[in-house]
Each structure stands twice: as C-alpha cells, then as structure tokens.
C-alpha atoms as a PDB file:
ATOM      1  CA  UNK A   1      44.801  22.297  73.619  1.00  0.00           C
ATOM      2  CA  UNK A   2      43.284  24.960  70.748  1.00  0.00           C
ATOM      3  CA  UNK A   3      39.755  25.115  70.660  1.00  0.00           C
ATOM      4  CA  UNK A   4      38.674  23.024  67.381  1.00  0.00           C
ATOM      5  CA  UNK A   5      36.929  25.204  65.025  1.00  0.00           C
ATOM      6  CA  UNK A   6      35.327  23.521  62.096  1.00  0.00           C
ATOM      7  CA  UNK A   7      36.419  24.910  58.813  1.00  0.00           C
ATOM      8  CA  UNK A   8      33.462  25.291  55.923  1.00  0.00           C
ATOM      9  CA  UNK A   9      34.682  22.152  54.087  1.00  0.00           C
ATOM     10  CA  UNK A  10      34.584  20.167  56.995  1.00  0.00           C
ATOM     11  CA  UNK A  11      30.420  21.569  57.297  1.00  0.00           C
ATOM     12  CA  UNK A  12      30.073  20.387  53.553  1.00  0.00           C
ATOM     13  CA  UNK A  13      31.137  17.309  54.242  1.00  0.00           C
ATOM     14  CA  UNK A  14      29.850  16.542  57.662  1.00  0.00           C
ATOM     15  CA  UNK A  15      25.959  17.351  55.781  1.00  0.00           C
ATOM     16  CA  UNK A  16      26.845  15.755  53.040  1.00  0.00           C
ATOM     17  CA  UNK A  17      27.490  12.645  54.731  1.00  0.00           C
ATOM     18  CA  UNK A  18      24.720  12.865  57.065  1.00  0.00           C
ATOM     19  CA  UNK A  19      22.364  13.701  53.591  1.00  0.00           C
ATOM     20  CA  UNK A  20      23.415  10.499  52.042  1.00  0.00           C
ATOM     21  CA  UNK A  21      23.065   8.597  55.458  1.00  0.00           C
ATOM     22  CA  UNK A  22      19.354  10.073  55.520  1.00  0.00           C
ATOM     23  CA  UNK A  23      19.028   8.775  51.817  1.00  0.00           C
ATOM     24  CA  UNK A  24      20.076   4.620  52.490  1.00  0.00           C
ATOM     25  CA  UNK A  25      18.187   3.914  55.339  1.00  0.00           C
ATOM     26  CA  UNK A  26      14.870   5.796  53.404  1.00  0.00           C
ATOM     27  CA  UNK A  27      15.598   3.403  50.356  1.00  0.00           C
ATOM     28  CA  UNK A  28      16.044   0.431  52.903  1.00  0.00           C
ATOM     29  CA  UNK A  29      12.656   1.179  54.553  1.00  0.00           C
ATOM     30  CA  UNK A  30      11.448   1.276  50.814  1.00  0.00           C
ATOM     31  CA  UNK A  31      12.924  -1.513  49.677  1.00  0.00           C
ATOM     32  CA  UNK A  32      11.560  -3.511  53.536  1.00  0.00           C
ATOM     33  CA  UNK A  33       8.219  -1.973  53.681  1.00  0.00           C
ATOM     34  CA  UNK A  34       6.138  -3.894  56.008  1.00  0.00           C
ATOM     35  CA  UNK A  35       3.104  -4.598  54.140  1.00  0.00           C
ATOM     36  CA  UNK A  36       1.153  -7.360  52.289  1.00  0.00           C
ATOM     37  CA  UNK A  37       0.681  -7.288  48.049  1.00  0.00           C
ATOM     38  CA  UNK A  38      -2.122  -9.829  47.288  1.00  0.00           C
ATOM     39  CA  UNK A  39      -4.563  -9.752  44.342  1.00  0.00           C
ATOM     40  CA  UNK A  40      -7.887 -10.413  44.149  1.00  0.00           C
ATOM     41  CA  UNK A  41     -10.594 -11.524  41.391  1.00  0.00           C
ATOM     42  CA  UNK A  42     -13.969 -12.119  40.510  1.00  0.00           C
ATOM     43  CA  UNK A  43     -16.937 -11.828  38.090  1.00  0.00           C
ATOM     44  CA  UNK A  44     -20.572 -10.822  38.095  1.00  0.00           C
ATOM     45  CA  UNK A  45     -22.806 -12.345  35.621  1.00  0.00           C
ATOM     46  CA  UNK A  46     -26.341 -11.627  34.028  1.00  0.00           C
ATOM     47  CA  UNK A  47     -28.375 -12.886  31.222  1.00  0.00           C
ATOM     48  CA  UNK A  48     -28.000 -10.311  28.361  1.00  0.00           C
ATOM     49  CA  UNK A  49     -31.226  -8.117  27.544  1.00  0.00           C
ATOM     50  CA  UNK A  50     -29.822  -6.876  23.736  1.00  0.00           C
ATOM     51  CA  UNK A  51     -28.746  -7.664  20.834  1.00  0.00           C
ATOM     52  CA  UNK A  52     -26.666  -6.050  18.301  1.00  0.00           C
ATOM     53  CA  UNK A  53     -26.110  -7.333  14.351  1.00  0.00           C
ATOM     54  CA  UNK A  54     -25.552  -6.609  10.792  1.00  0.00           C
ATOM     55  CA  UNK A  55     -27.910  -7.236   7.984  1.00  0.00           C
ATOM     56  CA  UNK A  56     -26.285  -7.278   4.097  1.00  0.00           C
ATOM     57  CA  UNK A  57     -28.234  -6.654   1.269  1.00  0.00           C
ATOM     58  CA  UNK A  58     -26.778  -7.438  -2.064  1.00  0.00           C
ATOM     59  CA  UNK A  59     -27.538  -7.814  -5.934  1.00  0.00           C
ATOM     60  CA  UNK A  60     -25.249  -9.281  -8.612  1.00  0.00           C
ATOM     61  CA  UNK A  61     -25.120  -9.051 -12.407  1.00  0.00           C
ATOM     62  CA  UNK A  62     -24.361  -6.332 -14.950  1.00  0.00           C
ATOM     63  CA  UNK A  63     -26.623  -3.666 -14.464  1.00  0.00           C
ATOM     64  CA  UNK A  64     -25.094  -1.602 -12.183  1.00  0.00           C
ATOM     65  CA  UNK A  65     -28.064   0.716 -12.520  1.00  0.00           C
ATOM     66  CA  UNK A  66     -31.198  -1.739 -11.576  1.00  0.00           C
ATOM     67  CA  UNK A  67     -29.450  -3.456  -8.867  1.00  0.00           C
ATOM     68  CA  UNK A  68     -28.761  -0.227  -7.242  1.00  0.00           C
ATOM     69  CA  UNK A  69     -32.328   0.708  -7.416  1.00  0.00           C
ATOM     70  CA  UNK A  70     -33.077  -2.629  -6.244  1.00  0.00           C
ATOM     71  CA  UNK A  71     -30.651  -2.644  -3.347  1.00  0.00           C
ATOM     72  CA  UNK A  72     -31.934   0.938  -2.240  1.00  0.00           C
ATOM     73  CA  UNK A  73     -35.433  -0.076  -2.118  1.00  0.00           C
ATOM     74  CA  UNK A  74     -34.980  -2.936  -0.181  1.00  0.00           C
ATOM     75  CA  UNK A  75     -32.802  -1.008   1.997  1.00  0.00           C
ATOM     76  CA  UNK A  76     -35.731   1.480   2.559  1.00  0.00           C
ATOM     77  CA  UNK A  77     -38.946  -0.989   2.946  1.00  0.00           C
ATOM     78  CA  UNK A  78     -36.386  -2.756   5.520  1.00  0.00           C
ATOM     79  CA  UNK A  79     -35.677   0.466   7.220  1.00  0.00           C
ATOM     80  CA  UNK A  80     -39.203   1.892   7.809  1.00  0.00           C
ATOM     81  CA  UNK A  81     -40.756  -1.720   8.877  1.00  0.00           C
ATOM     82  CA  UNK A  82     -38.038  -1.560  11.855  1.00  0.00           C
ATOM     83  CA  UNK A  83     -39.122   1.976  12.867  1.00  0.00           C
ATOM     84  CA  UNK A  84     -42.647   0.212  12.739  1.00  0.00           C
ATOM     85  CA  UNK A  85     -41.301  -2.611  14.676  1.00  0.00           C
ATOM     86  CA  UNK A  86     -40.420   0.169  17.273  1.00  0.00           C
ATOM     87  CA  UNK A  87     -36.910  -0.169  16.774  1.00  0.00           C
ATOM     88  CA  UNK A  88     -35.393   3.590  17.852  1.00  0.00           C
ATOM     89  CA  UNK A  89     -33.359   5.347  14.893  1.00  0.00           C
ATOM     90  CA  UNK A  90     -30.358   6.189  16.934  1.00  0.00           C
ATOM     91  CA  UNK A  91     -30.666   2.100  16.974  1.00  0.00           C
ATOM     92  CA  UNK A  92     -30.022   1.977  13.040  1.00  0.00           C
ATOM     93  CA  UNK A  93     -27.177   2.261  10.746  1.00  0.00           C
ATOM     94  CA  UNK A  94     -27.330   2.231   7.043  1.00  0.00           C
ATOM     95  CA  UNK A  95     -23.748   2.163   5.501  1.00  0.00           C
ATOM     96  CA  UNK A  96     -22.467   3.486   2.439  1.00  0.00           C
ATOM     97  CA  UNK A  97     -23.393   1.793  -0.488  1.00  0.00           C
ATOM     98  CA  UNK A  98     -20.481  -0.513  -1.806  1.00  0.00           C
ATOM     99  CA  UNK A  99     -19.952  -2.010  -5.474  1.00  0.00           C
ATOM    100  CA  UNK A 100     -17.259  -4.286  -7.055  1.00  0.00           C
ATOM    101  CA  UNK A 101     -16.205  -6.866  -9.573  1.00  0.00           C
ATOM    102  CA  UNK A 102     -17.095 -10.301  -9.038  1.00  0.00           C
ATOM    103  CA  UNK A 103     -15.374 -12.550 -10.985  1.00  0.00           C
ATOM    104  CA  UNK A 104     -14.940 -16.546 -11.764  1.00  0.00           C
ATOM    105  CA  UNK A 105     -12.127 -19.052 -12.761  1.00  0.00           C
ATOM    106  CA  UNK A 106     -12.963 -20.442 -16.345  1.00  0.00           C
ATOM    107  CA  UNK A 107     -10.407 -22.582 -17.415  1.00  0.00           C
ATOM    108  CA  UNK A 108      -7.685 -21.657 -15.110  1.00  0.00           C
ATOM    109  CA  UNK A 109      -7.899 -18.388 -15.891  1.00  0.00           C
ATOM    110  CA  UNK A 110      -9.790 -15.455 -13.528  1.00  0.00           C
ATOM    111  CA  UNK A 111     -12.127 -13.344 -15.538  1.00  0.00           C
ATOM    112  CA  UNK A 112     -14.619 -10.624 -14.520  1.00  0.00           C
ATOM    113  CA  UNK A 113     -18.468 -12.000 -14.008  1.00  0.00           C
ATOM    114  CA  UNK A 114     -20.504  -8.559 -13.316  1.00  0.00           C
ATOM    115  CA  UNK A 115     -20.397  -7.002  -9.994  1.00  0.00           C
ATOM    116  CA  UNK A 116     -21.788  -7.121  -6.554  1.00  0.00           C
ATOM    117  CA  UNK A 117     -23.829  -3.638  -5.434  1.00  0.00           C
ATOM    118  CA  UNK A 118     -24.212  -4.460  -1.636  1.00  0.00           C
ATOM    119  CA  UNK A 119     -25.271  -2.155   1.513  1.00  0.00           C
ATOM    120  CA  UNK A 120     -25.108  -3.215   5.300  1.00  0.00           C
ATOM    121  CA  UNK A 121     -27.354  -2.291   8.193  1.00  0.00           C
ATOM    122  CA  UNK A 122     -26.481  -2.364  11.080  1.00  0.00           C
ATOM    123  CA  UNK A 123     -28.832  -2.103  14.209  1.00  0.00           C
ATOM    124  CA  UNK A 124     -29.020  -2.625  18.254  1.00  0.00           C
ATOM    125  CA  UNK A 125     -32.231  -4.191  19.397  1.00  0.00           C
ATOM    126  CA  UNK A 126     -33.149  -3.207  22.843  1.00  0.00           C
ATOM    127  CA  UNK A 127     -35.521  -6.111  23.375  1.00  0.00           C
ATOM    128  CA  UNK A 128     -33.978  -9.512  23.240  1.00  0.00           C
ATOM    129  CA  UNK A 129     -37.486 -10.903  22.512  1.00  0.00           C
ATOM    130  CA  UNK A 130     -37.317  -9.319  19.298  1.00  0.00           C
ATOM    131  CA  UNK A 131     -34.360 -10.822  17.641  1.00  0.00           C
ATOM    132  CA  UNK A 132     -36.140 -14.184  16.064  1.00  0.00           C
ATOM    133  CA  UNK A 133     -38.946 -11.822  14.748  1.00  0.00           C
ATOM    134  CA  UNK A 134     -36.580  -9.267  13.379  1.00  0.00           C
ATOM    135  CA  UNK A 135     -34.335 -11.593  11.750  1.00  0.00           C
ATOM    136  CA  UNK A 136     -37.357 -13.463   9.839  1.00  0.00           C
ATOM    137  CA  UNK A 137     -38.948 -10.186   8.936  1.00  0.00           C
ATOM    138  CA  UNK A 138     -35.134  -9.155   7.502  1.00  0.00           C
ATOM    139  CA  UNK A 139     -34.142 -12.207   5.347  1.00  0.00           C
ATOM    140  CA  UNK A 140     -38.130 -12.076   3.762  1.00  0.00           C
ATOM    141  CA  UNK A 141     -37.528  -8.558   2.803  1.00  0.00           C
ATOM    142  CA  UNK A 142     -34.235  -9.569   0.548  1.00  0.00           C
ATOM    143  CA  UNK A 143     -31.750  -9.489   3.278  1.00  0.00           C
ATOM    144  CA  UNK A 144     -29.181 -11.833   1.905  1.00  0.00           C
ATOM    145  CA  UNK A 145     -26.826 -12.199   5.225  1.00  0.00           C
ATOM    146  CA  UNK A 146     -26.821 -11.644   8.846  1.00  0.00           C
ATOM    147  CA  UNK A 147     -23.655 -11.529  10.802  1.00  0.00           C
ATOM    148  CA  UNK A 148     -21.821  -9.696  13.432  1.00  0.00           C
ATOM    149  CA  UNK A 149     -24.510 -11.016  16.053  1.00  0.00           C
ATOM    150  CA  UNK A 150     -23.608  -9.987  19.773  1.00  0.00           C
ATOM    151  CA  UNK A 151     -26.000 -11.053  22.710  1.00  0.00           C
ATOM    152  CA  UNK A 152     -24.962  -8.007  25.339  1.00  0.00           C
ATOM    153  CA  UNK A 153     -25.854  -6.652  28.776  1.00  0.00           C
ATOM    154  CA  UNK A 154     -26.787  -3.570  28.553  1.00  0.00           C
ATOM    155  CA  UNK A 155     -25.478  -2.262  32.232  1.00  0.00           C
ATOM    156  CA  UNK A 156     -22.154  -3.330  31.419  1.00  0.00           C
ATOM    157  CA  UNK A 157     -20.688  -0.683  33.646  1.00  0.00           C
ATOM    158  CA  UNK A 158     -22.779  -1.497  37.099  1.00  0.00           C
ATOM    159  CA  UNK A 159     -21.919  -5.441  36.809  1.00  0.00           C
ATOM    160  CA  UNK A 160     -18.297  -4.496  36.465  1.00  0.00           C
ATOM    161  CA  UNK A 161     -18.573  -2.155  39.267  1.00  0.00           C
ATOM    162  CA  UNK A 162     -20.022  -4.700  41.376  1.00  0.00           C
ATOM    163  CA  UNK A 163     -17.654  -7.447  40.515  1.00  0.00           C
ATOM    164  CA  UNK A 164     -14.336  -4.709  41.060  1.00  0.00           C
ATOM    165  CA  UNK A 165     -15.986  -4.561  44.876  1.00  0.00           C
ATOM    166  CA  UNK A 166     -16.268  -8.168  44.955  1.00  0.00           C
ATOM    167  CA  UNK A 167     -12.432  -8.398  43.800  1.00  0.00           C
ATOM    168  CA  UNK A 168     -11.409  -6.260  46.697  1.00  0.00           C
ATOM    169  CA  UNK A 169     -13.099  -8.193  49.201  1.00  0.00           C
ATOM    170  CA  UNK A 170     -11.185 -11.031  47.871  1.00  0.00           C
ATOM    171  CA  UNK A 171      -8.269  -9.166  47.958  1.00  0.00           C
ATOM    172  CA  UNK A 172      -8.920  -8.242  51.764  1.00  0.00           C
ATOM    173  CA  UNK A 173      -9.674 -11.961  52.525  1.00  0.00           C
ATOM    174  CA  UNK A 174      -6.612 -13.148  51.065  1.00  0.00           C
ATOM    175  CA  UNK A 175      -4.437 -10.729  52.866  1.00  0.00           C
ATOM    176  CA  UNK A 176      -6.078 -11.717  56.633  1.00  0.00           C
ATOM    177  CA  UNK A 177      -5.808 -15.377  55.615  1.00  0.00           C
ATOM    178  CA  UNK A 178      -1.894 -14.604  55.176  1.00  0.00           C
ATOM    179  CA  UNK A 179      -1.429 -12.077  58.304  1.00  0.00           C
ATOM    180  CA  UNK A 180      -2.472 -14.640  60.171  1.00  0.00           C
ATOM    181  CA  UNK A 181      -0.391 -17.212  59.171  1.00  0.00           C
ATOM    182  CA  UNK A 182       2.462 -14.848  60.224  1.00  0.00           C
ATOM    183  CA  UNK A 183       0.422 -13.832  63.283  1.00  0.00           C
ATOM    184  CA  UNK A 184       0.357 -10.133  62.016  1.00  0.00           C
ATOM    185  CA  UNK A 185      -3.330  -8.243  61.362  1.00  0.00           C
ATOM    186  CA  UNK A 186      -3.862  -6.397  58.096  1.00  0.00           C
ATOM    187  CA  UNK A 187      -4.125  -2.539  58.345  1.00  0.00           C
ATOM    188  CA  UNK A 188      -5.045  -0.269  56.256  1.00  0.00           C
ATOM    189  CA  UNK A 189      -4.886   0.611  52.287  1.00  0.00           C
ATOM    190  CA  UNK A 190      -1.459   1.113  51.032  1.00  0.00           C
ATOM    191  CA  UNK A 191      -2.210   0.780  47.120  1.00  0.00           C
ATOM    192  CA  UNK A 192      -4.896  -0.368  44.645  1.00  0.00           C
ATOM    193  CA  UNK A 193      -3.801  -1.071  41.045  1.00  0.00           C
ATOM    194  CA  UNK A 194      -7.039  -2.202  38.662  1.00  0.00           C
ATOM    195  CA  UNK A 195      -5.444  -4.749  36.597  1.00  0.00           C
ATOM    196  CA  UNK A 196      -8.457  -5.748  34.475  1.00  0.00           C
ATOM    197  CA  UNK A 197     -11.621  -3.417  32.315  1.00  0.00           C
ATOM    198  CA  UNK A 198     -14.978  -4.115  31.379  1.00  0.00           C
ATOM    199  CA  UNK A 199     -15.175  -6.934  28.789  1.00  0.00           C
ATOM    200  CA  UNK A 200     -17.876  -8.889  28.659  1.00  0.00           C
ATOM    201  CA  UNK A 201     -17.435 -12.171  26.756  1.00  0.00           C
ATOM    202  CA  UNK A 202     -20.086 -11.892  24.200  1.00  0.00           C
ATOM    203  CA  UNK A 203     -21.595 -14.742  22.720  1.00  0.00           C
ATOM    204  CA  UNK A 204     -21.840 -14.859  18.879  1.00  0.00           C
ATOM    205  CA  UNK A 205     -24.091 -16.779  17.254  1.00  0.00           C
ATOM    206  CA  UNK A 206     -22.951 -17.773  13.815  1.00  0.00           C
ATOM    207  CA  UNK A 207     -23.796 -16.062  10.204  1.00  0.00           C
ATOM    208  CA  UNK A 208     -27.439 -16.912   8.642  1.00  0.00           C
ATOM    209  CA  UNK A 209     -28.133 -16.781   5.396  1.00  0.00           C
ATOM    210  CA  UNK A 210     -31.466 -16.378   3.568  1.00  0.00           C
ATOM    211  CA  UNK A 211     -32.024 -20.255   4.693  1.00  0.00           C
ATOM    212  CA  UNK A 212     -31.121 -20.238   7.879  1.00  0.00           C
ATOM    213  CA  UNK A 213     -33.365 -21.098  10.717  1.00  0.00           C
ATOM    214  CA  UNK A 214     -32.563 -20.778  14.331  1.00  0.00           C
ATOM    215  CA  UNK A 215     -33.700 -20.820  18.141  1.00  0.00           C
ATOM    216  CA  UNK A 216     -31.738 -18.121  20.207  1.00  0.00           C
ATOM    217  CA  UNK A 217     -30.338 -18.711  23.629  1.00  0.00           C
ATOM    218  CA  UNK A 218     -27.779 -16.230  24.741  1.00  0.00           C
ATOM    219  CA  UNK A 219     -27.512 -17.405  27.904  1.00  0.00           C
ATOM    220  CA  UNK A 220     -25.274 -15.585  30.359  1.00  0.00           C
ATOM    221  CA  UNK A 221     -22.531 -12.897  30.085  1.00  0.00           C
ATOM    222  CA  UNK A 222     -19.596 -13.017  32.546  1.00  0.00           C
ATOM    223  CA  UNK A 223     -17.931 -10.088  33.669  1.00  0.00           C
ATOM    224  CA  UNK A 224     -14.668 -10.306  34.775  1.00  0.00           C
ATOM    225  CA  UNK A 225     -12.690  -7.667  37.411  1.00  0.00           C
ATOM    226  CA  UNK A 226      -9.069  -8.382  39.356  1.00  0.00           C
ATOM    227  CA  UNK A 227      -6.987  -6.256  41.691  1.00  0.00           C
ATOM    228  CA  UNK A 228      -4.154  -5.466  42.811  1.00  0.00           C
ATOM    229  CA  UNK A 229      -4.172  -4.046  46.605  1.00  0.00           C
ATOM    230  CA  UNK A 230      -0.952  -3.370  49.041  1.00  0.00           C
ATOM    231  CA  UNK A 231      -2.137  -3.267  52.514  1.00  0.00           C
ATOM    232  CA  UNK A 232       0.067  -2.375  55.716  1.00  0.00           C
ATOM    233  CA  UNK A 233       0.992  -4.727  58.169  1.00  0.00           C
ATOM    234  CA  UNK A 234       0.555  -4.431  62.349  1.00  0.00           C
END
C-alpha cells in the first residue's frame, strides 16, 4: 500500500471543516448558556425640600409704551424683593419681554382689541417653607399668574442611586428564589442592563391667579429604578 500523502486541498478542507465545526458548537453554547435573566425593581422616596415655578406679569390695552414701563417696573420691584427674600440670583430668570394682539369676536367677526405686553419669571426656591410667602408677596406686587409649579427633591441623583442598589438586590433575590426551585445556586454577574433613569414624579399644583389662595402639601416624591441582571448558574 502507498503511503497517503495529503494534498494542499485536502489541508484546506480538512481546517475548513474543523473551523466551521469550532464555530456551531460556540453558537450552541451561546444560544444554551447556563445562566439566569431576572429583573429587578424598586423606588426610594423623600419629601421634596424645593420648589420651582413661573410668575407672569402682564398689561393690556393700547399703549404699548406705558404698559411696557409698567410691566418693567413691576418686573424690577419683584426682582429685588426676592434677592431681599434671600432668594440666590442663579435662582432667577427674567425672560424676554413678549407683546401681541389681543383680539375679541364682535358680531361673529374677530377684530383686534389692543395688545398684551407680558414678561415671565421664572425662579427655584431652595426652601420649601418659602413658597406660600413668596407666592403672596408675588401676586401683591402685580403678578397676574403663577404656573409651572414643581415640588422637587433636590438629591435626585443619591435617591436614585440608592433605589438602583435596592433593584439589584431584588434582582439577586429573585434569581436564588428560582435556582432553587431548579436546585441550582446563583453565581456570579454575567450582565447588568439599567432599564430605567432618574424621574421623579413631580407633583404640580395647579395655576393661581391673582385670587387664588392655597395651603401647600407636596408630600412625597417617588423615585423609581429597575434592572436587568444575567447571572451564571452552578
């Protein structure tokens, strides 16, 4: 019998074959990992210690002239009575000055009634406690509207922190609970995919007017955090 020799080809192929044996039973072990997915919430909560909101001052008629003057120096008594309020300027926003037509329907038909010279402030204040006095002090100065009002925590960032930890631990419970069902133990830390961000849910309290009279309670801000984590399997 000759002595077998292999030819190049028959090296190609014999690699080739063995490469794409190599490649199947990798994507099978992918595809069959032995591991546990679970996911895992939870919140942290805290009673918010801020308050953000807009205050609108407006004029209406003809004179453009006068009830720009009078906007501006409402805007400006306003404005230095919260810096002696200790409100902190970085606090305060005074947006451009805005003016349009107003107008009215008069027999079916819309027609032009003067215009509307209005500027908005808006400002953070970093005591809670302050927001009933502020507010009063506001609408007696000629504020005409207060909206946009957000009770927030102001360590928005730690809370969800805290509650992403708690989430994993929830995670890790779940998983153990489910091991031991199939009477395998959890191992370590395949994968962690953050499936949520910090958003608070911020409670609004509703627009005032010059009228208005309220009693604030903000009461608590949830922040929510859930998790995604692939663990291995013993």
């Amino acid at each position: 019998m000759k002595p077998f020799f292999p030819t190049r080809n028959f090296v190609i192929a014999t690699a080739l074959a063995f490469l794409v044996s190599m490649s199947f039973n990798a994507t099978a072990q992918a595809r069959n990992p032995d591991q546990i997915r679970v996911t895992g919430a939870a919140s942290a909560s805290a009673v918010p210690d801020q308050v953000s909101l807009q205050f609108s001052i407006e004029q209406r008629g003809d004179k453009l002239s006068a009830m720009k003057d009078r906007v501006d120096q409402s805007t400006q008594k306003l404005l230095r009575d919260l810096i002696k309020r200790d409100i902190p300027e970085r606090n305060i926003r005074s947006y451009q000055l805005q003016v349009y037509p107003q107008y009215q329907n008069d027999d079916g038909q819309t027609k032009q009634d003067g215009f509307v010279v209005m500027r908005e402030i808006s400002i953070t204040l970093p005591d809670i406690e302050q927001y009933d006095q502020i507010v009063d002090l506001a609408l007696a100065q000629g504020v005409t509207r207060v909206s946009q009002v957000r009770f927030e925590v102001s360590n928005q960032k730690d809370l969800y922190q805290r509650a992403l930890a708690d989430a994993f631990a929830a995670a890790r419970d779940k998983a153990t609970q489910l091991a031991g069902v199939a009477e395998r133990e959890v191992g370590s830390v395949l994968e962690i995919t953050e499936q949520s961000y910090p958003r608070p849910v911020v409670f609004h309290m509703a627009e005032a007017r010059m009228d208005a009279k309220s009693a604030s309670m903000p009461g608590e801000q949830q922040i929510e955090a859930r998790i995604e984590v692939v663990f291995s399997l013993k």
